[in-house]
C-alpha atoms as a PDB file:
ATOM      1  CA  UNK A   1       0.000   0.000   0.000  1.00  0.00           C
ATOM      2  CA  UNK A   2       1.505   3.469  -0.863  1.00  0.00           C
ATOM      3  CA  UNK A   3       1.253   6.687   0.749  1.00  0.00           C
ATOM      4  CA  UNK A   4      -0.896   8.370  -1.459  1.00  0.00           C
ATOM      5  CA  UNK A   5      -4.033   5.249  -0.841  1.00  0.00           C
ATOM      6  CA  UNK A   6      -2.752   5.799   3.160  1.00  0.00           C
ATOM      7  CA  UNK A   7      -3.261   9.383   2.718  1.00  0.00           C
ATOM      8  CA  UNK A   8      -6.445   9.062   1.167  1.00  0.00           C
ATOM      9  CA  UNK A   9      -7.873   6.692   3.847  1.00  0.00           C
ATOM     10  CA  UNK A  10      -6.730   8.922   6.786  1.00  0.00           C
ATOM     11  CA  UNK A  11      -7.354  12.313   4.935  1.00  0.00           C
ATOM     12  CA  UNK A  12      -3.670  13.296   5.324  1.00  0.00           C
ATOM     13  CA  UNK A  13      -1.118  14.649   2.291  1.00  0.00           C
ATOM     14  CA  UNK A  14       0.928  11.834   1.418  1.00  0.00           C
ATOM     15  CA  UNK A  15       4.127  14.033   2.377  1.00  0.00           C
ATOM     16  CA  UNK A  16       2.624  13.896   5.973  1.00  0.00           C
ATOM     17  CA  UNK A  17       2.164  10.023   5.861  1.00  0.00           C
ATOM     18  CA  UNK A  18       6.052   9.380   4.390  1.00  0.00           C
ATOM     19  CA  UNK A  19       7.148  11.845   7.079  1.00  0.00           C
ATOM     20  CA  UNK A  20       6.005   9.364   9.585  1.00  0.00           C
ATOM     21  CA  UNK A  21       7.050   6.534   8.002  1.00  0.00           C
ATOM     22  CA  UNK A  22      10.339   7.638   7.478  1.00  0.00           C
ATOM     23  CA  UNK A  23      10.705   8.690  11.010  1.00  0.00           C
ATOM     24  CA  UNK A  24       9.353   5.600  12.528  1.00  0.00           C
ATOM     25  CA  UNK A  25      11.666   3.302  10.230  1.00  0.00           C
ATOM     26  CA  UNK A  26      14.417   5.626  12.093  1.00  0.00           C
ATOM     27  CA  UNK A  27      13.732   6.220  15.181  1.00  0.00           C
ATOM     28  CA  UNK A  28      11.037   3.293  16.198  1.00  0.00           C
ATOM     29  CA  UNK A  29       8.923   6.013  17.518  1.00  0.00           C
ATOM     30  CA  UNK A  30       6.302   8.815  15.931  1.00  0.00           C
ATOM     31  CA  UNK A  31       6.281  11.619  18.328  1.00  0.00           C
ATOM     32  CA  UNK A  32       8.300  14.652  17.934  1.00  0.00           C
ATOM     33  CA  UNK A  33      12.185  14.151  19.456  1.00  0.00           C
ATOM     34  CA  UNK A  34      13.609  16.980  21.861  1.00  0.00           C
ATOM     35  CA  UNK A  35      14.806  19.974  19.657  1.00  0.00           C
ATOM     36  CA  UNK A  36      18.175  20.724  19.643  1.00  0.00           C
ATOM     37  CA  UNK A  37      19.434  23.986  21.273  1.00  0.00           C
ATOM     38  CA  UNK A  38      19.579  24.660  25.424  1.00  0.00           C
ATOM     39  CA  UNK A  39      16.624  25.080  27.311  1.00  0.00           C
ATOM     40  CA  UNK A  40      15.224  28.794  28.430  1.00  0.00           C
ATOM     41  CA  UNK A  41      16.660  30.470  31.105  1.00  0.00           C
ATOM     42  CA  UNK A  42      13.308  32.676  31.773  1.00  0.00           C
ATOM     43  CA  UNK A  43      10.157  30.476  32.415  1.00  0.00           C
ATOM     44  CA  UNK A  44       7.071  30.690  31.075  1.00  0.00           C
ATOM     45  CA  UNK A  45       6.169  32.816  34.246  1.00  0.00           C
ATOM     46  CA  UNK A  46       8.630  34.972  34.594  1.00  0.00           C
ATOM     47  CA  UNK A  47       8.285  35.702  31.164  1.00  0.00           C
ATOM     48  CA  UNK A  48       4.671  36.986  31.921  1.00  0.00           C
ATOM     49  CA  UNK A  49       5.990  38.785  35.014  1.00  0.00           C
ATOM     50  CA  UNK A  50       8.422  40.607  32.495  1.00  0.00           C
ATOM     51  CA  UNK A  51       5.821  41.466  30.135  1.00  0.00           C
ATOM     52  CA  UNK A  52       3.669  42.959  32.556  1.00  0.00           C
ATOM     53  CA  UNK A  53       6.318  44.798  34.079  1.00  0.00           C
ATOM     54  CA  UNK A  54       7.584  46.556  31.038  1.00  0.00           C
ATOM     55  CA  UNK A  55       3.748  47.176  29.830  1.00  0.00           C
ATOM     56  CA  UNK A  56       3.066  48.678  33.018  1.00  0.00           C
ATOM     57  CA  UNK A  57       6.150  50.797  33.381  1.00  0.00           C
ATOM     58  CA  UNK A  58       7.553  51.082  29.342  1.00  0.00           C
ATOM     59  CA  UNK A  59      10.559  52.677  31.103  1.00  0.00           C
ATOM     60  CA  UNK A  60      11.870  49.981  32.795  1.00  0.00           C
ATOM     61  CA  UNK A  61      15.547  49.011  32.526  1.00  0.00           C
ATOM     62  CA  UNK A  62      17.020  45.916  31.708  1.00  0.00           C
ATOM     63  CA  UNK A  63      19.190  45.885  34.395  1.00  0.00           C
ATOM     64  CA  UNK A  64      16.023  46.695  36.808  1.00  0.00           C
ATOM     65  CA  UNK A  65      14.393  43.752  35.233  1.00  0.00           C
ATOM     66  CA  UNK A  66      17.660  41.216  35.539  1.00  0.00           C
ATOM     67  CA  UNK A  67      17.279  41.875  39.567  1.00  0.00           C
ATOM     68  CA  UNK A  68      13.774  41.640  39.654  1.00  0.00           C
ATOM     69  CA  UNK A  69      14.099  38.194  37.976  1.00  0.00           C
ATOM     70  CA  UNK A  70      17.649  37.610  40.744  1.00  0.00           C
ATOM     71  CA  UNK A  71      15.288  38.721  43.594  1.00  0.00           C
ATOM     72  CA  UNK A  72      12.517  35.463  41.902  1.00  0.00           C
ATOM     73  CA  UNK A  73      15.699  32.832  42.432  1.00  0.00           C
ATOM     74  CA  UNK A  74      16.479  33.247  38.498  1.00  0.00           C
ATOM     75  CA  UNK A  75      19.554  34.612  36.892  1.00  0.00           C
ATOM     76  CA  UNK A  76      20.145  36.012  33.324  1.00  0.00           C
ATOM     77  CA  UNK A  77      22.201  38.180  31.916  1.00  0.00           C
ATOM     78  CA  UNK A  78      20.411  41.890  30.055  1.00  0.00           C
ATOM     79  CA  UNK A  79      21.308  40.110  26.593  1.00  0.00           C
ATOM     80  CA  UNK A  80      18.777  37.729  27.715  1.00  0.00           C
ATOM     81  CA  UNK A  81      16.069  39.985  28.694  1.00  0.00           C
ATOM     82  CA  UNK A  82      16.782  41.962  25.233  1.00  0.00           C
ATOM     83  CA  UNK A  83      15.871  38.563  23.676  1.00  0.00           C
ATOM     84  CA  UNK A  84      13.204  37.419  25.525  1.00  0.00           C
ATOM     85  CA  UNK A  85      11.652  40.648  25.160  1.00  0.00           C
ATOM     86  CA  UNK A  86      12.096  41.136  21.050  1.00  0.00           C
ATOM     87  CA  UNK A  87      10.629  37.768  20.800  1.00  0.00           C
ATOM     88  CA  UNK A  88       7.702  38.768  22.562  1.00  0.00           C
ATOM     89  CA  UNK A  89       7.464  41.669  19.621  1.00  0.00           C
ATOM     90  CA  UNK A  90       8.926  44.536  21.889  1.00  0.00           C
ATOM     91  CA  UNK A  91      11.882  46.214  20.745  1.00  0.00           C
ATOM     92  CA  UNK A  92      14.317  47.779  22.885  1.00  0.00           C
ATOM     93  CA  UNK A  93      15.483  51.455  23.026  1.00  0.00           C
ATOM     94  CA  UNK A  94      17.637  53.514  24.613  1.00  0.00           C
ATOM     95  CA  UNK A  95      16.241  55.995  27.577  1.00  0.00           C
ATOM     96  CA  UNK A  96      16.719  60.009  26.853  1.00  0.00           C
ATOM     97  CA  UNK A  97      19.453  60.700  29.301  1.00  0.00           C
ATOM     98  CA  UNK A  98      18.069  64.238  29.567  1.00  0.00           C
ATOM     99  CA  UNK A  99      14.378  64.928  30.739  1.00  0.00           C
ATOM    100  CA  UNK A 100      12.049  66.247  27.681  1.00  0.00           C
ATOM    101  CA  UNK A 101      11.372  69.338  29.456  1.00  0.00           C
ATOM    102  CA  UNK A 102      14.079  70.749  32.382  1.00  0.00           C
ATOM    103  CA  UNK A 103      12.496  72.306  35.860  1.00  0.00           C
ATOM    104  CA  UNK A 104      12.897  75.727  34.519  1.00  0.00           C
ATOM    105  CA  UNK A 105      11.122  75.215  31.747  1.00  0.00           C
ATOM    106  CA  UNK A 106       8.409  73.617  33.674  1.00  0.00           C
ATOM    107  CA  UNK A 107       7.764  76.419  36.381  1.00  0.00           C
ATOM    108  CA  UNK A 108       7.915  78.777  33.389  1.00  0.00           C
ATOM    109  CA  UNK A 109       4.956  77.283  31.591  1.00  0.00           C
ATOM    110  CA  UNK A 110       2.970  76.674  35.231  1.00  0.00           C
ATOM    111  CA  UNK A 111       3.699  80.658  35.689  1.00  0.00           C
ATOM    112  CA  UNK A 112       2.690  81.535  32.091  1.00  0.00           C
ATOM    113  CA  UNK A 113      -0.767  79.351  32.685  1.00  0.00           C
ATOM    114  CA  UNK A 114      -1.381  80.949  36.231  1.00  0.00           C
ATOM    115  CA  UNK A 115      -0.885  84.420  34.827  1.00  0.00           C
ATOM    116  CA  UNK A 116      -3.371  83.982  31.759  1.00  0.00           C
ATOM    117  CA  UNK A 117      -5.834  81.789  33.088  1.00  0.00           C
ATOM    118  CA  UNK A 118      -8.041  84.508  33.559  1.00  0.00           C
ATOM    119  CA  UNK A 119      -8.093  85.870  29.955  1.00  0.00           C
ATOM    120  CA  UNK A 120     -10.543  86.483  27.308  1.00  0.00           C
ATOM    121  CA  UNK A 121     -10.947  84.991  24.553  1.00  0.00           C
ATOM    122  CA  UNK A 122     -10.723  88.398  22.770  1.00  0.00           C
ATOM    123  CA  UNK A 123      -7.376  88.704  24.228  1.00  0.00           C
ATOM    124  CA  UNK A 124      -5.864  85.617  22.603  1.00  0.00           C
ATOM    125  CA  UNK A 125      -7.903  85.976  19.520  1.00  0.00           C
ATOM    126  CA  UNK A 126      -6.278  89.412  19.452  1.00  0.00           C
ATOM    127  CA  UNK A 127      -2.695  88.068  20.215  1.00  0.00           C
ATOM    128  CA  UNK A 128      -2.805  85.045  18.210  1.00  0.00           C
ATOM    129  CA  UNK A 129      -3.458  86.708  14.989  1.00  0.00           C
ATOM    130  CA  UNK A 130      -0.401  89.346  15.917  1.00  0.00           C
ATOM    131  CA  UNK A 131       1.939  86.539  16.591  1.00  0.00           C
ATOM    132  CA  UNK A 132       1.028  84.520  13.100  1.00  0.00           C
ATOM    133  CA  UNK A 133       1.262  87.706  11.218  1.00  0.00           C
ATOM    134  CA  UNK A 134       4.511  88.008  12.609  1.00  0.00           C
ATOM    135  CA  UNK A 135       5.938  85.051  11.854  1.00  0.00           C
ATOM    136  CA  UNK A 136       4.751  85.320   8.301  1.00  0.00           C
ATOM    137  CA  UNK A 137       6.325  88.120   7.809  1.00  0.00           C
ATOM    138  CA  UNK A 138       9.328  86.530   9.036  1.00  0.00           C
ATOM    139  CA  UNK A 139       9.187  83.691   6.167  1.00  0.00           C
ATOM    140  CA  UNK A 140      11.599  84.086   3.169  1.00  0.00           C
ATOM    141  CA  UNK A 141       9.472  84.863   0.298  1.00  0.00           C
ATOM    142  CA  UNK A 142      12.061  82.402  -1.493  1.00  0.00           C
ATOM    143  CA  UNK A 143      11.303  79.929   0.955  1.00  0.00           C
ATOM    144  CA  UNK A 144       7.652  80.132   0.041  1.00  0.00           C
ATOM    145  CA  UNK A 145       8.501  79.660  -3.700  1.00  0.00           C
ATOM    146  CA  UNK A 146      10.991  76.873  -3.136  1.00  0.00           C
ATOM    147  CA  UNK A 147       7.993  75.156  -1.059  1.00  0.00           C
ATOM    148  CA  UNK A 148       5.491  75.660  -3.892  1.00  0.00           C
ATOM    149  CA  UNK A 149       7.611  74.421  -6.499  1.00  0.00           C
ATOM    150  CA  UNK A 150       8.993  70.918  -4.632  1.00  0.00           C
ATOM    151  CA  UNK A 151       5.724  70.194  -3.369  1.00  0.00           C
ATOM    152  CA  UNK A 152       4.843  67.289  -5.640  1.00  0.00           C
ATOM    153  CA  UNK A 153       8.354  65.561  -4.700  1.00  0.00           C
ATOM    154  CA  UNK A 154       7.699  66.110  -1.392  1.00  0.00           C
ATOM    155  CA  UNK A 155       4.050  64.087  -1.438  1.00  0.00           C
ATOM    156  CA  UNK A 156       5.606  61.473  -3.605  1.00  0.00           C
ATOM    157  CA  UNK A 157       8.230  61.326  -0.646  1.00  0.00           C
ATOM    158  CA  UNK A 158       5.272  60.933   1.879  1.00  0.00           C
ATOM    159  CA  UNK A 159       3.605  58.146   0.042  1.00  0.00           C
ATOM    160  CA  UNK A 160       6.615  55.966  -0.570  1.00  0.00           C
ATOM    161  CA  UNK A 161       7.107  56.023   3.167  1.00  0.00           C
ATOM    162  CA  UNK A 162       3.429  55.186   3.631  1.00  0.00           C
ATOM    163  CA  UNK A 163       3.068  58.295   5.950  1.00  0.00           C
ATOM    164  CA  UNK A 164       6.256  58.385   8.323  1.00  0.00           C
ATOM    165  CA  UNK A 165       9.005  60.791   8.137  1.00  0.00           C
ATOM    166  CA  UNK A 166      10.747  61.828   5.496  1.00  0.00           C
ATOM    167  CA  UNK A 167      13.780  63.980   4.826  1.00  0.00           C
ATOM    168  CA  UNK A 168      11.916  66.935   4.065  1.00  0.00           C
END
């Protein structure tokens, strides 16, 4: 009897049936052998404990999570944790080593807000439209030509990137 009148009765391929012949003529058995490769370090649960972590807090360390996973009786390396976490479709990054906005400028813009909370709406109507006409006025009118005239390369740069940045 062949594989393809096996394959027919069990309603598998006949590549699937001479897979398992093959490997039972070798190995005397028909369940899947041990894979090569050593085992993982992280286990299924600290995996999850990782996951959550780093979803939780997205600017976690890796060095904060190798002690976490120490301080759980399991040690790895930050390699490790870089691996464990791209394969869980996360991808690392480096942290800004300086803060987006510095303490000056943050008491600047909570003293700005406290001073014009209180305003009108004619007042920033009024101020806004002095400010834009400013910077207008500031704009090269060669700038505004060189915009007009590149524009079309410019889109055509948009869509190739499917939206994201460009070097324009």
């Amino acid at each position: 009897m062949g594989y393809k009148t096996i394959g027919k009765q069990l309603g598998e391929k006949e590549t699937t049936v001479g897979a398992i012949i093959q490997k039972w003529k070798k190995h005397k058995m028909t369940i899947n052998r041990p894979r090569s490769g050593a085992p993982r370090k992280i286990s299924p649960r600290g995996v999850s404990m990782i996951m959550r972590k780093v979803r939780d807090q997205p600017r976690t360390t890796r060095e904060e999570l190798v002690n976490d996973l120490k301080a759980a009786g399991t040690t790895v390396t930050k390699k490790t944790i870089s691996n464990t976490l791209r394969r869980n479709g996360l991808k690392s990054c480096s942290a800004r080593k300086v803060p987006l906005l510095k303490k000056t400028h943050v008491q600047a813009r909570l003293k700005f807000a406290n001073e014009h909370l209180n305003d009108s709406e004619k007042a920033w109507e009024k101020d806004l439209e002095r400010i834009c006409k400013e910077e207008w006025a500031k704009i090269p009118p060669e700038m505004c030509a060189n915009l007009v005239t590149n524009y079309k390369k410019r889109l055509t740069s948009v869509l190739a990137n499917k939206g994201f940045s460009t070097k324009y």
